[in-house]
C-alpha atoms as a PDB file:
ATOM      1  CA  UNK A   1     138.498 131.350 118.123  1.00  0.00           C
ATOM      2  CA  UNK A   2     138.156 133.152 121.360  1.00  0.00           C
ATOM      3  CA  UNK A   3     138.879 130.489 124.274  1.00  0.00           C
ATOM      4  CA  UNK A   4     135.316 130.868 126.302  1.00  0.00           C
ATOM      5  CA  UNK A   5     134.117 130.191 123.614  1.00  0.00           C
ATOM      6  CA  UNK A   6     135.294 126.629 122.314  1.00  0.00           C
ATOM      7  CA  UNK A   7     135.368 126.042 126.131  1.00  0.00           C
ATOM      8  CA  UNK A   8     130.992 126.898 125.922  1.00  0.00           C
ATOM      9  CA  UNK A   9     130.590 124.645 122.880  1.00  0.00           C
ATOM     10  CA  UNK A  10     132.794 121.314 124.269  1.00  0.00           C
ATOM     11  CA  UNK A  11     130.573 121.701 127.445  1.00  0.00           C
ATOM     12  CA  UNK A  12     127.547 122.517 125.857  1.00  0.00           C
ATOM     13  CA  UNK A  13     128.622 118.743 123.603  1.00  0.00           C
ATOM     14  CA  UNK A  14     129.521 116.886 126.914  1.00  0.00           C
ATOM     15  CA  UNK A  15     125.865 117.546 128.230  1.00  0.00           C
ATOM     16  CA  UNK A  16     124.369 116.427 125.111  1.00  0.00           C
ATOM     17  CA  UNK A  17     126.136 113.243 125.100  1.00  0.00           C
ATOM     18  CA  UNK A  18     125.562 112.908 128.560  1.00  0.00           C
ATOM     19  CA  UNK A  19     122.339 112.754 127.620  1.00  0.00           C
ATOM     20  CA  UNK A  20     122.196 111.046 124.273  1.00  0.00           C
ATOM     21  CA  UNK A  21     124.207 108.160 125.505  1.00  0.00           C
ATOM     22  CA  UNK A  22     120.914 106.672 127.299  1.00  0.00           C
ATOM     23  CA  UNK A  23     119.163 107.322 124.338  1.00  0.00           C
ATOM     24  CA  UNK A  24     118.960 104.845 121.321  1.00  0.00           C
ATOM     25  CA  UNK A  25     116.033 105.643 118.878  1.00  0.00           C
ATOM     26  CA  UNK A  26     115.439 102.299 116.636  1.00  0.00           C
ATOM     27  CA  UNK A  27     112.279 102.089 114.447  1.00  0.00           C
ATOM     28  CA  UNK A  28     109.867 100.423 116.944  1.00  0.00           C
ATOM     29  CA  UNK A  29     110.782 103.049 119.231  1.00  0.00           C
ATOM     30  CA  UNK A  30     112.224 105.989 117.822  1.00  0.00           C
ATOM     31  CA  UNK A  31     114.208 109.272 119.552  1.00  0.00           C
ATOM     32  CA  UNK A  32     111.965 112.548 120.139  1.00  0.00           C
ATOM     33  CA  UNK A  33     114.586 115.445 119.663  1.00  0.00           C
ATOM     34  CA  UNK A  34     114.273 118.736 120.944  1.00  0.00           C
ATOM     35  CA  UNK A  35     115.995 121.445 119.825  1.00  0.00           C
ATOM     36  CA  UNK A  36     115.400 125.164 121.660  1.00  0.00           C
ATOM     37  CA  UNK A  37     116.895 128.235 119.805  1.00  0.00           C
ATOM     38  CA  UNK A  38     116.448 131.990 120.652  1.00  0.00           C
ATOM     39  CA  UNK A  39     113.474 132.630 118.075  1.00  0.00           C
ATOM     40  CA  UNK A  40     111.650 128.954 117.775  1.00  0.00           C
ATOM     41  CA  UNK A  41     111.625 125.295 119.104  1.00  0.00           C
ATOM     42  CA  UNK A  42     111.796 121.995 117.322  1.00  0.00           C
ATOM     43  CA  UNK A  43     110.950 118.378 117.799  1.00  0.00           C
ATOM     44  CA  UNK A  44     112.092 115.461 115.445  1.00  0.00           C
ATOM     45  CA  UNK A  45     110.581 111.942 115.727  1.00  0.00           C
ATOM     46  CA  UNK A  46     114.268 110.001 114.367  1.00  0.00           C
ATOM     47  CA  UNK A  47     114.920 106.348 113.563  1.00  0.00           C
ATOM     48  CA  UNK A  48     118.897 105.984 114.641  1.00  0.00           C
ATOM     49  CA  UNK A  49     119.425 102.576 113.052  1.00  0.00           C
ATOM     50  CA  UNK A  50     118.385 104.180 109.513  1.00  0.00           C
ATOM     51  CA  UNK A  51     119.416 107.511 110.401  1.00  0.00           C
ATOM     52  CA  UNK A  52     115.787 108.703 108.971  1.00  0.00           C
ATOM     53  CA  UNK A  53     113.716 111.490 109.945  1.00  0.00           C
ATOM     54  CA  UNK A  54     110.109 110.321 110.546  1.00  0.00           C
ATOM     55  CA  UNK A  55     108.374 113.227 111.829  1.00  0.00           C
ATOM     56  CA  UNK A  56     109.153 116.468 112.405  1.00  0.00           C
ATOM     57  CA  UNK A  57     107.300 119.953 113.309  1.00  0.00           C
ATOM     58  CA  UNK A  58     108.931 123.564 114.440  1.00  0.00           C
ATOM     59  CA  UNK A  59     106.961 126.762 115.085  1.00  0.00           C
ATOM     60  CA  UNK A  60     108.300 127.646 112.027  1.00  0.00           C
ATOM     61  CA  UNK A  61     105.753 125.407 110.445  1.00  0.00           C
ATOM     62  CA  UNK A  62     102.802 127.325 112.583  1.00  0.00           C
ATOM     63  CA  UNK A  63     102.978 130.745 110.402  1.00  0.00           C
ATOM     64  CA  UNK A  64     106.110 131.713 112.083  1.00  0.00           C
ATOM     65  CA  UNK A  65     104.871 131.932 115.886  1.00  0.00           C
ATOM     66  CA  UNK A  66     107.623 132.836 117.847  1.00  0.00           C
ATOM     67  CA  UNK A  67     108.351 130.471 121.142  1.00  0.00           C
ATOM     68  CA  UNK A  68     106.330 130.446 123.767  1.00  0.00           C
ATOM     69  CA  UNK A  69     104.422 127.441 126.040  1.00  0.00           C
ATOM     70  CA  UNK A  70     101.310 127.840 124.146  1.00  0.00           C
ATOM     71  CA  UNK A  71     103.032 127.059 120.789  1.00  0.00           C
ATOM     72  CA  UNK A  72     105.326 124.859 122.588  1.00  0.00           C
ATOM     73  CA  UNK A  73     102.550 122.893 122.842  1.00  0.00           C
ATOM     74  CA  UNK A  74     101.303 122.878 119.964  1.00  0.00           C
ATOM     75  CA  UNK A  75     104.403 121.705 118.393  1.00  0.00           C
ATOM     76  CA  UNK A  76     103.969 118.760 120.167  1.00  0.00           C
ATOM     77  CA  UNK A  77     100.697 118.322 119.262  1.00  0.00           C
ATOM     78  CA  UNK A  78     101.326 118.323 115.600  1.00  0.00           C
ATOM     79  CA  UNK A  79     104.070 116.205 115.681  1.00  0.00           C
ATOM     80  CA  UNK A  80     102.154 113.426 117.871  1.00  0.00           C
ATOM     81  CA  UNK A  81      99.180 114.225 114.886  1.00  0.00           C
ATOM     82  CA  UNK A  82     102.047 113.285 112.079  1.00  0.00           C
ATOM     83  CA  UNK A  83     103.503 110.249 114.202  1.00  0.00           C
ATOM     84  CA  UNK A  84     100.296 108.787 114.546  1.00  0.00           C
ATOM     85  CA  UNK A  85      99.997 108.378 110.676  1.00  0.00           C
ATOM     86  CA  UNK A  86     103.013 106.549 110.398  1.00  0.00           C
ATOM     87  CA  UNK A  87     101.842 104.705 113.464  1.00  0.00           C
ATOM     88  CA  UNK A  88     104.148 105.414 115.275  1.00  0.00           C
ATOM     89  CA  UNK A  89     102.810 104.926 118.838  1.00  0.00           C
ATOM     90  CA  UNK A  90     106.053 104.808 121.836  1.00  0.00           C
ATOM     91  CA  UNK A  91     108.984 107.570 121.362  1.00  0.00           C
ATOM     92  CA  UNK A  92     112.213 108.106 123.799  1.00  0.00           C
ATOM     93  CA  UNK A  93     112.457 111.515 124.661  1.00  0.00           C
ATOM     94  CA  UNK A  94     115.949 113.515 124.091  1.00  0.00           C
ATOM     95  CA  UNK A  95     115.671 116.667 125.704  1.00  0.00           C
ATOM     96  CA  UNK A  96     119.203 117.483 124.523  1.00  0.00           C
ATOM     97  CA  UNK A  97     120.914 119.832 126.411  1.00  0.00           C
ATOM     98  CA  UNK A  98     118.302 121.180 127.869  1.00  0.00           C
ATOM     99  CA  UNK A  99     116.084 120.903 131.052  1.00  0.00           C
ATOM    100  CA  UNK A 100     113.033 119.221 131.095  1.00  0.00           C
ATOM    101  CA  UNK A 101     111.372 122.155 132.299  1.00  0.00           C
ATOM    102  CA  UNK A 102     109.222 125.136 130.705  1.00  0.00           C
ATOM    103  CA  UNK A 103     108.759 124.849 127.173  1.00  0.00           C
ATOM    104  CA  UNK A 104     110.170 121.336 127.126  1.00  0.00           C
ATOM    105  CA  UNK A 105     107.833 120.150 129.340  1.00  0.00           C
ATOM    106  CA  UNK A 106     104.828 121.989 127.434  1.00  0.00           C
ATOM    107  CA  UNK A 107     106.363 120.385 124.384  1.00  0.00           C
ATOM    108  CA  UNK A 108     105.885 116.932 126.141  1.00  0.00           C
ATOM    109  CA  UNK A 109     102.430 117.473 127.575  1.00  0.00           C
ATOM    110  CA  UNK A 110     100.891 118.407 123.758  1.00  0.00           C
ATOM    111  CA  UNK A 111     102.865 114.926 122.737  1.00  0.00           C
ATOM    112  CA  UNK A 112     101.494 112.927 125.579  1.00  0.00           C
ATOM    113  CA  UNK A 113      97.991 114.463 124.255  1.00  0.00           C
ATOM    114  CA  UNK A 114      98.322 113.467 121.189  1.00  0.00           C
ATOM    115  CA  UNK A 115      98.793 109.906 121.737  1.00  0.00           C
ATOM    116  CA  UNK A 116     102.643 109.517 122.502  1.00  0.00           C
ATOM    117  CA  UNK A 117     103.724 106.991 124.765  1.00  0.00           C
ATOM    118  CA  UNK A 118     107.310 108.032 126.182  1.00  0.00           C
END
């Protein structure tokens, strides 16, 4: 492998973990992941202690909209509408890598309005 390139990925890590090691997602309060590619944007509701997936919702599941703040949203919406019917009420919010900022923060909002306490 090309050297700036392992030397990307091992940073990219560190500031996930710098993150992540704030974060603990149990079942009373599970972890909100995001995860931002290229083409789409994803949010998991996850219980760490199980390791389970409660919730999740992509703009893949919204007829393949590509990324943008408007279906941003919307994710967040959708997955605070699937939460809600596993009553799940409080999350703690793993922004990953990434800045809360843009489509993270639109991703937030449309959870905040739809219930989720974080």
């Amino acid at each position: 492998m090309e050297k700036g390139l392992i030397k990307r990925k091992v940073t990219r890590h560190r500031r996930v973990m710098r993150v992540r090691k704030k974060l603990r997602g149990s079942l009373a309060e599970p972890r909100l992941c995001v995860i931002k590619s290229n083409n789409h944007i994803y949010a998991q509701v996850i219980d760490d202690d199980n390791g389970n997936t409660l919730a999740a919702a992509s703009t893949l599941s919204k007829n393949k909209v590509k990324k943008s703040k408007e279906s941003a949203k919307a994710v967040g919406l959708t997955l605070a509408k699937l939460a809600k019917e596993k009553n799940i009420n409080k999350v703690v919010f793993d922004r990953g890598r990434f800045k809360f900022h843009g489509l993270i923060a639109q991703l937030a909002e449309g959870a905040r309005e739809g219930g989720l306490q974080f």
